[in-house]
Protein backbone atom coordinates (compact mmCIF):
# COMPACT_ATOMS: atom_id res chain seq x y z
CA UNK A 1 -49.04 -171.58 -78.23
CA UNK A 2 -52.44 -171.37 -76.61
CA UNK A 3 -55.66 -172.22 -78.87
CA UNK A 4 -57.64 -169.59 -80.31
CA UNK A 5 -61.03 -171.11 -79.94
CA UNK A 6 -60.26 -172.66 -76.48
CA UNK A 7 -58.21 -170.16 -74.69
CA UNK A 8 -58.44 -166.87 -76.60
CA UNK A 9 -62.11 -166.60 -77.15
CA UNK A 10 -63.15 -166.69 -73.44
CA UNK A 11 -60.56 -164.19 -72.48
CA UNK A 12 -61.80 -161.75 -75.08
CA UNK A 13 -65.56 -162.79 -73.40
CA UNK A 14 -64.84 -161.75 -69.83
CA UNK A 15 -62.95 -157.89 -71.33
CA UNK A 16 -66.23 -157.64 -72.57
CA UNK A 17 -68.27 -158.75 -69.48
CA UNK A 18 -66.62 -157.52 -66.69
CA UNK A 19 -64.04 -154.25 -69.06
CA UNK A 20 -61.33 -155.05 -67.14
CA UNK A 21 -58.28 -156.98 -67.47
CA UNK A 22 -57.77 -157.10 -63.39
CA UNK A 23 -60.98 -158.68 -62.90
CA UNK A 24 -59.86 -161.02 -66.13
CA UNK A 25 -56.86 -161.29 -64.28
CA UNK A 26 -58.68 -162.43 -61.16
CA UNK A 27 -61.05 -164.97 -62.99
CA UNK A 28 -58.53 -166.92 -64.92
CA UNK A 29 -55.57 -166.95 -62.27
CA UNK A 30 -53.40 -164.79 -63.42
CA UNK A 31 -51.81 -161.25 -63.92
CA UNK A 32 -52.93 -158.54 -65.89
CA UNK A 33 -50.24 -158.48 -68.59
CA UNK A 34 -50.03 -162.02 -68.75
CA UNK A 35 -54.15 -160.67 -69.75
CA UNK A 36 -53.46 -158.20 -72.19
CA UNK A 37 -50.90 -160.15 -74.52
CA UNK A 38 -53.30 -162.96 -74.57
CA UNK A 39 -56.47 -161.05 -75.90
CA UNK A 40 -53.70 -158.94 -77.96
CA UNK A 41 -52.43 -161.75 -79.64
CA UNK A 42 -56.04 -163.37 -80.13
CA UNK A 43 -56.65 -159.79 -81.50
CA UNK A 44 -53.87 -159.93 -83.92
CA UNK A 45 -54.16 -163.15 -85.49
CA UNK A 46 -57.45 -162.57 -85.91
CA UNK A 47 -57.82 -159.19 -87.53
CA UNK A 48 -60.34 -158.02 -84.86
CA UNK A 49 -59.14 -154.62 -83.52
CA UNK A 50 -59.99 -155.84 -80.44
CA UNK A 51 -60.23 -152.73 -77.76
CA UNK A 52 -60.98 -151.01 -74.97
CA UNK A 53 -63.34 -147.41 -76.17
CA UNK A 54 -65.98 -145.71 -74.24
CA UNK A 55 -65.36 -147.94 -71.33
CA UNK A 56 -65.94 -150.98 -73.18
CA UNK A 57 -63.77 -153.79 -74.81
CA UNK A 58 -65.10 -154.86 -78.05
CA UNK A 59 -63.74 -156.06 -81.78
CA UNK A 60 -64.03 -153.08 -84.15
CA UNK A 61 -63.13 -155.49 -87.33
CA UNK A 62 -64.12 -158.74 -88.20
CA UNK A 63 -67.48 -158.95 -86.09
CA UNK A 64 -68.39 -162.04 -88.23
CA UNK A 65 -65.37 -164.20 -87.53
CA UNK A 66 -65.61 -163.25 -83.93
CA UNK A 67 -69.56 -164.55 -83.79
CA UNK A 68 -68.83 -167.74 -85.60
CA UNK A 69 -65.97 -168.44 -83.25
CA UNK A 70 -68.29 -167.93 -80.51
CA UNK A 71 -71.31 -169.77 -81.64
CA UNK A 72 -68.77 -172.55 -81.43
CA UNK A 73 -67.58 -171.77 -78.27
CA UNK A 74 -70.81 -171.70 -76.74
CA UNK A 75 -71.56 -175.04 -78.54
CA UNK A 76 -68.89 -176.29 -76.58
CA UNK A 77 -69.99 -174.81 -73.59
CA UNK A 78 -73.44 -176.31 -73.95
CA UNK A 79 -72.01 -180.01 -74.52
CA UNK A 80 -69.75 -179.98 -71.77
CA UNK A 81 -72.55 -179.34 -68.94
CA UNK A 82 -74.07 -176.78 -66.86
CA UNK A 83 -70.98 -176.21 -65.31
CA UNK A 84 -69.27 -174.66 -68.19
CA UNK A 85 -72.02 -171.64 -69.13
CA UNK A 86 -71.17 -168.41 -68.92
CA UNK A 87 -73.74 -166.56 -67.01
CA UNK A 88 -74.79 -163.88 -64.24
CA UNK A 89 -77.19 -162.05 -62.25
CA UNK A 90 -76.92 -164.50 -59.31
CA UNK A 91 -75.45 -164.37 -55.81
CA UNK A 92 -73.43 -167.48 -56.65
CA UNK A 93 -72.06 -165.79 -60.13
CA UNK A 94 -68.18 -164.15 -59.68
CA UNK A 95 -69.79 -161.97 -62.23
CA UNK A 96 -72.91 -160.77 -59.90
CA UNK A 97 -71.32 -157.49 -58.49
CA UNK A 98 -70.86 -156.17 -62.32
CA UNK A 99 -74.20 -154.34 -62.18
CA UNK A 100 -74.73 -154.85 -66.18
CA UNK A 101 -78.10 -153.35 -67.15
CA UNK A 102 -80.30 -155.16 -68.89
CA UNK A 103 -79.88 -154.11 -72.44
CA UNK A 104 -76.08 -154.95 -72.10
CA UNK A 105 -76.69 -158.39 -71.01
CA UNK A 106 -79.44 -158.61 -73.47
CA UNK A 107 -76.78 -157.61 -76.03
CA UNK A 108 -73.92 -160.12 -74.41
CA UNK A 109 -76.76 -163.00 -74.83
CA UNK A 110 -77.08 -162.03 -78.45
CA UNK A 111 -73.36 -162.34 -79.22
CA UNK A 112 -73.50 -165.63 -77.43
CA UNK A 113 -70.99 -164.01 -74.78
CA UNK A 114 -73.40 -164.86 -71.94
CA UNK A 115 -75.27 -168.19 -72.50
CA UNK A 116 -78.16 -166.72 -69.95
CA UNK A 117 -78.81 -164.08 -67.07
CA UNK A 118 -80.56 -163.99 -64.53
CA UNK A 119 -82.75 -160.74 -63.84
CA UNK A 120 -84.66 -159.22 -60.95
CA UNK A 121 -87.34 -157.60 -62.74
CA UNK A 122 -88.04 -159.68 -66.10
CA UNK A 123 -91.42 -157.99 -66.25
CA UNK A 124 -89.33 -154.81 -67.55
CA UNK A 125 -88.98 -157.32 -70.33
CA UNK A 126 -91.95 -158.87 -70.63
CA UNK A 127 -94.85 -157.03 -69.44
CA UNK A 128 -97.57 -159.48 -70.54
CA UNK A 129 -95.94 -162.50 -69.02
CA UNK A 130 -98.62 -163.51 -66.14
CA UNK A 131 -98.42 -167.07 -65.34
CA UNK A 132 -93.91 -167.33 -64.51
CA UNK A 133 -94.22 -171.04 -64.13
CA UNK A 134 -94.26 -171.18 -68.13
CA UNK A 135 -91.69 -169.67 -70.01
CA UNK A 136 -92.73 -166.54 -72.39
CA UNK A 137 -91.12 -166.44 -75.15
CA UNK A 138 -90.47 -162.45 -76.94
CA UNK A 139 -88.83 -162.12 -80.37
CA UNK A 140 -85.21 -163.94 -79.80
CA UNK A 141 -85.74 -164.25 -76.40
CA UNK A 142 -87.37 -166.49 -73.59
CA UNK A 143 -88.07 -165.85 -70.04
CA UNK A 144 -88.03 -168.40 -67.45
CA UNK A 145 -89.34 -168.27 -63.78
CA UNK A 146 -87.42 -168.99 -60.98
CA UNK A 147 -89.97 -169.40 -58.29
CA UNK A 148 -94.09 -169.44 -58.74
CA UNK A 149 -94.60 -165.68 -57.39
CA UNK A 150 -97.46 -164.23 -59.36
CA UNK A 151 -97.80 -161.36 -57.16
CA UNK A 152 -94.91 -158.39 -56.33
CA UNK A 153 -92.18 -158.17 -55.78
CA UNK A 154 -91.49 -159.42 -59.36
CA UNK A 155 -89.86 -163.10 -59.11
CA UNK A 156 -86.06 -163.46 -60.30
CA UNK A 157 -86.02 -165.61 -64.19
CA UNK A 158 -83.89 -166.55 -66.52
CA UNK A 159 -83.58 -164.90 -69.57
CA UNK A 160 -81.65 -166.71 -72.68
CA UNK A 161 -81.85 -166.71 -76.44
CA UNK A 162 -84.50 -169.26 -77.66
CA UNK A 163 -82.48 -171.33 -79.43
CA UNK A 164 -80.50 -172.76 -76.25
CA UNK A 165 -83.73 -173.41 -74.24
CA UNK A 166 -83.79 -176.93 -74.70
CA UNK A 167 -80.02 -177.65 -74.44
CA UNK A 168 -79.73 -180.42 -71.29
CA UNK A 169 -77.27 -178.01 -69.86
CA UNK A 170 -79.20 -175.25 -69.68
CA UNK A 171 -81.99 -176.70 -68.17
CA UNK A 172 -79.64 -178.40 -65.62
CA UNK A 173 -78.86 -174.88 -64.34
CA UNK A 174 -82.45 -173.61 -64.46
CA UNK A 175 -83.43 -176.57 -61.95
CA UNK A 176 -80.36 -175.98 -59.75
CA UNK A 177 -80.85 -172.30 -59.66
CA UNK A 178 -85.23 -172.89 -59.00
CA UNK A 179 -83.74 -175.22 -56.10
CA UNK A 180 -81.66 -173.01 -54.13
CA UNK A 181 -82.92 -169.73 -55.70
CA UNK A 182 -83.34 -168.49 -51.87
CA UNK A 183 -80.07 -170.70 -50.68
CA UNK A 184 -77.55 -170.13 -52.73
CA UNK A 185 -74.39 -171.60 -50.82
CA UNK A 186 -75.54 -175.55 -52.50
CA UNK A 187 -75.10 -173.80 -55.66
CA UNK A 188 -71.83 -172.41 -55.37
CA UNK A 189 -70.18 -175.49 -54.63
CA UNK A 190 -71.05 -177.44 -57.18
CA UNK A 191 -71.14 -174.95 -59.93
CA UNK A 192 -68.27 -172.91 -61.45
CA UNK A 193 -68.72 -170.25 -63.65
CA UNK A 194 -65.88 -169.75 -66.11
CA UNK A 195 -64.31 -172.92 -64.86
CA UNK A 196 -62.32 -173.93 -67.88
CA UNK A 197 -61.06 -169.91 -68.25
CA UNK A 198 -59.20 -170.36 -64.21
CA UNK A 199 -58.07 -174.26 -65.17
CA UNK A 200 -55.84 -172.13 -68.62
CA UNK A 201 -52.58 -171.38 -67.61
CA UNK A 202 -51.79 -168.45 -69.82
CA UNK A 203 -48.96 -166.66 -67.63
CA UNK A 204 -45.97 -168.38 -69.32
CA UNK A 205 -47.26 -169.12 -72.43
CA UNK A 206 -46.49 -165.86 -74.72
CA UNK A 207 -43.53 -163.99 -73.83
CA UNK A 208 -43.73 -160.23 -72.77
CA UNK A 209 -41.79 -157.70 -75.26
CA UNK A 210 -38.09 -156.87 -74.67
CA UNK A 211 -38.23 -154.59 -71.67
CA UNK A 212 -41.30 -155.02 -70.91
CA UNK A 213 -41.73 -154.74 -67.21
CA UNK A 214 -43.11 -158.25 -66.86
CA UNK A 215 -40.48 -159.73 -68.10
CA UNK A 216 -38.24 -158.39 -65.29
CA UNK A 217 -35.72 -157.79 -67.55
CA UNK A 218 -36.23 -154.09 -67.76
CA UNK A 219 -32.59 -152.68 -68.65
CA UNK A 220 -31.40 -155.26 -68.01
CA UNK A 221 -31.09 -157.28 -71.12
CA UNK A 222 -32.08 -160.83 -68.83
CA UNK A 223 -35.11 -162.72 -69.57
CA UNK A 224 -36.66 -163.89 -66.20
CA UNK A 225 -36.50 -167.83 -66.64
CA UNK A 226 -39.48 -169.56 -67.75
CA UNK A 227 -41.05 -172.82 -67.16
CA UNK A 228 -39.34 -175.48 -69.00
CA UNK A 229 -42.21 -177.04 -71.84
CA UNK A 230 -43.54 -180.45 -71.88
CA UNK A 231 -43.25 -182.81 -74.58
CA UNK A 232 -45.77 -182.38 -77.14
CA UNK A 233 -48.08 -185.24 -78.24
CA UNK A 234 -46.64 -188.35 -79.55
CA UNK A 235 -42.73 -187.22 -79.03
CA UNK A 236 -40.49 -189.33 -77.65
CA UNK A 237 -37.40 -188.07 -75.41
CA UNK A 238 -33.75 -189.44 -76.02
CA UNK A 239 -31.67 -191.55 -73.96
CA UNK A 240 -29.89 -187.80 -73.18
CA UNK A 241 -32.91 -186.36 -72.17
CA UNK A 242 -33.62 -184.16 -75.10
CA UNK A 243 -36.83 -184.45 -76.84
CA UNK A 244 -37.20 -186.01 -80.47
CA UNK A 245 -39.56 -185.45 -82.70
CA UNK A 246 -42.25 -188.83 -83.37
């Protein structure tokens, strides 16, 4: 059984990011059902309701076990390096072609789905910020320039909540995105959003329904074979090749 926190959480992040689970599909290596039970399960076991209305995926119960789940997911995140943050608004982003406006990733940074974006026009923002080689903080919030332009067109920045502006990750990928903010290919290489949602391997893990298309048993009453499990931590396998408990 896949982990809540490691593997549910970020699947449940991208419906919400991107609303669909073919793009999900596409991020995390897998197919779309393979998707849906995954964030339906997560769903379930948590209580959260978790669905698609009005074009959007979001929890409609238990908001406040889904936010503590992901402040510790993006605590996570932050520890294990720049390469782990969830962000977009850059050419080298998978997420770039979404076209979120900038209240919705505004709102994604508050739920700690997004960890920062990256906008063209932060001055819609912050009007009063002058001087974009120091970051300007507003309310929650804190802009940071990517390039020294005082003068239109409006530089690209950073935008993130103020509490992760210090966090060594985040200003890892500030410095890498200032470097190659006009060549971007550097930055692709050695960066990989949503890294750690592609390495999951969620297609085998929960079992489709009885007759459930995927399953390829439809009418059938055959379950398509599935991968044979490893041994779990710390068990030991017989001389008859069966697994024993530790």
């Amino acid at each position: 059984m896949r982990d809540i926190l490691i593997d549910g959480v970020p699947i449940l992040d991208l419906l919400e990011i991107t609303g669909s689970t073919g793009r999900v599909a596409a991020l995390s290596n897998c197919d779309q059902s393979s998707v849906s039970r995954l964030y339906r399960h997560t769903s379930d076991q948590l209580g959260l309701d978790f669905r698609k209305t009005q074009g959007r995926y979001r929890a409609h119960a238990n908001q406040a076990v889904l936010r503590s789940l992901r402040h510790t997911a993006q605590l996570l995140r932050l520890a294990q390096g720049s390469s782990q943050l969830q962000w977009l608004g850059h050419p080298c982003s998978p997420l770039t072609q979404q076209g979120l406006e900038d209240e919705r990733s505004l709102e994604l940074l508050r739920e700690r789905v997004l960890d920062l974006a990256v906008l063209a026009d932060p001055d819609g923002l912050a009007p009063t910020w002058t001087d974009h080689t120091q970051p300007f903080p507003f309310g929650d919030w804190v802009v940071v320039g990517l390039t020294r332009a005082t003068q239109p067109p409006r530089p690209a920045a950073v935008v993130l909540r103020h509490d992760n502006l210090e966090q060594p990750a985040v200003q890892e990928l500030i410095s890498l995105l200032r470097t190659d903010v006009l060549h971007t290919d550097v930055l692709r290489k050695v960066h990989r959003p949503f890294a750690r949602v592609g390495a999951v391997d969620i297609c085998h893990d929960l079992p489709p329904a009885p007759g459930h298309p995927d399953r390829g048993d439809a009418g059938t009453g055959q379950r398509r074979p599935q991968p044979r499990p490893g041994l779990a931590p710390g068990a030991a396998r017989s001389p008859g090749g069966t697994a024993q408990p530790a």
